[in-house]
Protein backbone atom coordinates (compact mmCIF):
# COMPACT_ATOMS: atom_id res chain seq x y z
CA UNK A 1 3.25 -28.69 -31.84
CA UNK A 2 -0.26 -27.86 -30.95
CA UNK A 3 -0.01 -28.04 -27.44
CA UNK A 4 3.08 -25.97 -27.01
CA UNK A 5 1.43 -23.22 -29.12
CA UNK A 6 -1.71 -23.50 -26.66
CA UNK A 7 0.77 -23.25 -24.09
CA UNK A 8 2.14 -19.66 -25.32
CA UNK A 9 -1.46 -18.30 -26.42
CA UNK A 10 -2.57 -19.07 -22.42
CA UNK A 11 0.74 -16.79 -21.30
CA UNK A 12 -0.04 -14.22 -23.63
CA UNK A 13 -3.83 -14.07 -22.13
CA UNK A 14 -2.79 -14.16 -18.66
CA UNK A 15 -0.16 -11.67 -19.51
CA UNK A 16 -2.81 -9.01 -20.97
CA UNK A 17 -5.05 -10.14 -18.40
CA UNK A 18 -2.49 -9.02 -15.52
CA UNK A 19 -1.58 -5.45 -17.30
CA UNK A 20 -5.23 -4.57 -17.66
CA UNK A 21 -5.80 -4.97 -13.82
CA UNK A 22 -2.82 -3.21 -13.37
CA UNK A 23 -4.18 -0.47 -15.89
CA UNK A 24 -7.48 -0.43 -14.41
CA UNK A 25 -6.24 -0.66 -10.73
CA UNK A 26 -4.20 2.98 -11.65
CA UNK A 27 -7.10 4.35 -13.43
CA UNK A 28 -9.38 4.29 -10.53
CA UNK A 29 -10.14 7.48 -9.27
CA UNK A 30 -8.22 8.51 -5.72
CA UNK A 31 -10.23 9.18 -2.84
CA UNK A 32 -10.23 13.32 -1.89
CA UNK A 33 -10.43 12.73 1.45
CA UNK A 34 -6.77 12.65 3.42
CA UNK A 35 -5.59 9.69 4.84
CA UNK A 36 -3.41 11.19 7.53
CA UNK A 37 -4.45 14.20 9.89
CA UNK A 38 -2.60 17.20 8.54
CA UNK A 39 -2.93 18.63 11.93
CA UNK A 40 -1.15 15.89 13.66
CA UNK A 41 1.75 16.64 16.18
CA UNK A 42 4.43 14.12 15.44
CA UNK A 43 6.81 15.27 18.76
CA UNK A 44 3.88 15.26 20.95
CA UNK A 45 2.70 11.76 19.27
CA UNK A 46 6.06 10.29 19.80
CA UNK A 47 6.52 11.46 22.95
CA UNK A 48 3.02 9.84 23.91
CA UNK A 49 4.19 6.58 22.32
CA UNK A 50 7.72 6.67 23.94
CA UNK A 51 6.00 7.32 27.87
CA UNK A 52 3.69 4.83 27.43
CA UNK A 53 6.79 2.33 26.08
CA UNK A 54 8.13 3.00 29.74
CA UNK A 55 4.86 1.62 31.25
CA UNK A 56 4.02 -1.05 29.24
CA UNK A 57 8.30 -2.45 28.34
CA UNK A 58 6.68 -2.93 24.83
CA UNK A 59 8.17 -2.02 21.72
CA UNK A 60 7.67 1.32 19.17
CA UNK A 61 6.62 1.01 15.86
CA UNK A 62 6.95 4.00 14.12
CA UNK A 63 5.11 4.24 10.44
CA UNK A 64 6.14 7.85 8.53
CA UNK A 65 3.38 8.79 5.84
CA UNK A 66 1.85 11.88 4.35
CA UNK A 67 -0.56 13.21 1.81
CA UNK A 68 1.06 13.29 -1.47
């Protein structure tokens, strides 16, 4: 009976253990500088990507993000 109660105490720590690095991972304060150039000209970007595709007969990957 002793072991099996061990057994749950050691979930419940790892448990609590898991939610506060979760907690303390979301309390961190955010960086203020922008990740992604607000100034940035997708179309001309793309176009960029897509003439140098023609080149190259690689493959586009194309990542979408912003500054929420």
């Amino acid at each position: 009976m002793m072991e099996m109660r061990g057994v749950s105490m050691n979930r419940y720590k790892n448990c609590f253990l898991i939610l506060f690095l979760i907690a303390l991972g979301c309390a961190r304060k955010q960086s203020s500088t922008p990740v992604y150039n607000e100034q940035a000209d997708a179309r001309h970007d793309i176009a960029a990507a897509i003439a140098n595709v023609e080149v190259s007969k690689k493959n586009i990957v194309l990542i979408f993000g912003a500054n929420w």
